[in-house]
C-alpha atoms as a PDB file:
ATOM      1  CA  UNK A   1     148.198  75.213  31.172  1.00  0.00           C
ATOM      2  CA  UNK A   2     152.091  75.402  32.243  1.00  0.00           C
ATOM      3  CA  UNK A   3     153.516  76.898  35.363  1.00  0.00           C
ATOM      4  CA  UNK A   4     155.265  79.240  32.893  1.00  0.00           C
ATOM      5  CA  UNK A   5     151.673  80.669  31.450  1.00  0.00           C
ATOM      6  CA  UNK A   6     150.177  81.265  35.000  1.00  0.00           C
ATOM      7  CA  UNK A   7     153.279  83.105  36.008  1.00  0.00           C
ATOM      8  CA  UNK A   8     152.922  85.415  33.534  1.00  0.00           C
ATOM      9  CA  UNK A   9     149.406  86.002  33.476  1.00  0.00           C
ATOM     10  CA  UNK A  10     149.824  86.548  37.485  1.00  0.00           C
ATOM     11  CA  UNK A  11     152.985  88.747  36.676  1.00  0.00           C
ATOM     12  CA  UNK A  12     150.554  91.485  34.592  1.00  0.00           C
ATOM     13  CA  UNK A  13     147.792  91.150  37.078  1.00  0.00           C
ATOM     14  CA  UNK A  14     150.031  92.334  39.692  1.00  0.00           C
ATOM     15  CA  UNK A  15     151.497  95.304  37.697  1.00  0.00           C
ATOM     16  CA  UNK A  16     149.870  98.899  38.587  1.00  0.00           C
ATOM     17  CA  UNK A  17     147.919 100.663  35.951  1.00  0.00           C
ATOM     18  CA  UNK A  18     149.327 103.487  33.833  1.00  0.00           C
ATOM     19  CA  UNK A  19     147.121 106.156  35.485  1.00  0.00           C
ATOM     20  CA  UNK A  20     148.208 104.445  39.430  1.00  0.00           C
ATOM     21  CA  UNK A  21     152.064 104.869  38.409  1.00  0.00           C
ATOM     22  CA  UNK A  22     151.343 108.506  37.206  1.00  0.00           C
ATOM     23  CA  UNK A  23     149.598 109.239  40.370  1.00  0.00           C
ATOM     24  CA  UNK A  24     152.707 107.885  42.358  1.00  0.00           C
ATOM     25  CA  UNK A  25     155.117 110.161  40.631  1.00  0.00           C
ATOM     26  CA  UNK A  26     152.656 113.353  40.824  1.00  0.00           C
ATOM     27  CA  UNK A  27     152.373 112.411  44.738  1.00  0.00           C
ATOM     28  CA  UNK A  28     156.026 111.845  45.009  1.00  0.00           C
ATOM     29  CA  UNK A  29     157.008 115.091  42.814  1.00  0.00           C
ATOM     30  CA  UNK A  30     154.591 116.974  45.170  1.00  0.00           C
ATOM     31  CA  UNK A  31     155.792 115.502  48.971  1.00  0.00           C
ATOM     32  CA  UNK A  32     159.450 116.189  46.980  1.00  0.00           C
ATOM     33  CA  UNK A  33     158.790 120.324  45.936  1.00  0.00           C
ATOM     34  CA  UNK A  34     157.020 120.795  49.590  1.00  0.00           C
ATOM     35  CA  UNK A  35     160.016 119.320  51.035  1.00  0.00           C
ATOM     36  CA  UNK A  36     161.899 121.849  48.990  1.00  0.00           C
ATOM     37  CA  UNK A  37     159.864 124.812  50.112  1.00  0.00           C
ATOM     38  CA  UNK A  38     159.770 123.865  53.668  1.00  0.00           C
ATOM     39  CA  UNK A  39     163.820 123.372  53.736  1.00  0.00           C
ATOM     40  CA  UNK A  40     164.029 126.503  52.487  1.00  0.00           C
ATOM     41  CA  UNK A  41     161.965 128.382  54.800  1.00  0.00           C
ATOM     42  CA  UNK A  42     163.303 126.575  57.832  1.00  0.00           C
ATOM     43  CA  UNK A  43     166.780 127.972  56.542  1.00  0.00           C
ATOM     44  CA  UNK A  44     165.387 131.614  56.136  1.00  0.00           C
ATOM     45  CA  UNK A  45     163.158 131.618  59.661  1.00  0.00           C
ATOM     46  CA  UNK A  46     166.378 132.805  61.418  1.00  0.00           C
ATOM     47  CA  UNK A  47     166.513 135.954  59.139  1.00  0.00           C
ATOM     48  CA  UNK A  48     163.089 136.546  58.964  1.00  0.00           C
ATOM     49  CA  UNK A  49     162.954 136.600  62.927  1.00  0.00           C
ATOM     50  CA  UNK A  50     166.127 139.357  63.254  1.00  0.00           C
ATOM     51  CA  UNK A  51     164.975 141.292  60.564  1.00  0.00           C
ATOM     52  CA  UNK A  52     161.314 141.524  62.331  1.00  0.00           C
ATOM     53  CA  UNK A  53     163.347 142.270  66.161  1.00  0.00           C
ATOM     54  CA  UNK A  54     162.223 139.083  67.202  1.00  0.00           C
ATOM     55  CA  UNK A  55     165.185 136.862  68.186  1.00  0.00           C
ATOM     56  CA  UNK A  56     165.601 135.907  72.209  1.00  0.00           C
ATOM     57  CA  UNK A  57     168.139 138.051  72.834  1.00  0.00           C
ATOM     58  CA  UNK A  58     167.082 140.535  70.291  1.00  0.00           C
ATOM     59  CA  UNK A  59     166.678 144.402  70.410  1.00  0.00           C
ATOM     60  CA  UNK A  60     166.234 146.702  73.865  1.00  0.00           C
ATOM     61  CA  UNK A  61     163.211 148.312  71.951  1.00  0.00           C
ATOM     62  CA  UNK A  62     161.443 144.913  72.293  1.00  0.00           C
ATOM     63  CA  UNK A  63     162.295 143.731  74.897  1.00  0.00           C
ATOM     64  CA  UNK A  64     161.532 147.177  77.233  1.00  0.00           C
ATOM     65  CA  UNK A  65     157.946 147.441  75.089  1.00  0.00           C
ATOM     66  CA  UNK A  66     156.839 143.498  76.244  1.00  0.00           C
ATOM     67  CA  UNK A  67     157.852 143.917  80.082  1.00  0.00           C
ATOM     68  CA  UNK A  68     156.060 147.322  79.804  1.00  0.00           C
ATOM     69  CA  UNK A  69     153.284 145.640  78.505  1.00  0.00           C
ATOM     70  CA  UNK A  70     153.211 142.643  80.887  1.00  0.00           C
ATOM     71  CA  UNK A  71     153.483 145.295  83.623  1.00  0.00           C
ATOM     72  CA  UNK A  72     150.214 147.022  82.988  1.00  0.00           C
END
């Protein structure tokens, strides 16, 4: 046998199966779309938090109704 034969015999030993390559792009396409879901919810968690009177500095109503609470 040549160099040139065990090369190539080594070269498609090495190579990943069909169904390990399609597992690698299902894995990547899902760690991509949850990446997409979680950037967009990180960018709507400042919205969510005002429209539910949650922000620090947010409204008197909830503020007055946790110290009255913590008071009791």
């Amino acid at each position: 046998m040549s160099d040139t034969a065990d090369e190539t015999s080594l070269g498609a030993a090495l190579q990943p199966s069909a169904d390990v390559r399609r597992a690698r792009w299902l894995l990547t396409g899902h760690f991509a779309g949850q990446g997409v879901v979680m950037a967009t919810w990180a960018t709507r968690l400042p919205a969510v938090k005002e429209a539910a009177g949650l922000m620090l500095n947010g409204p008197k109503e909830f503020s007055r109704a946790r110290d009255s609470s913590v008071a009791r």
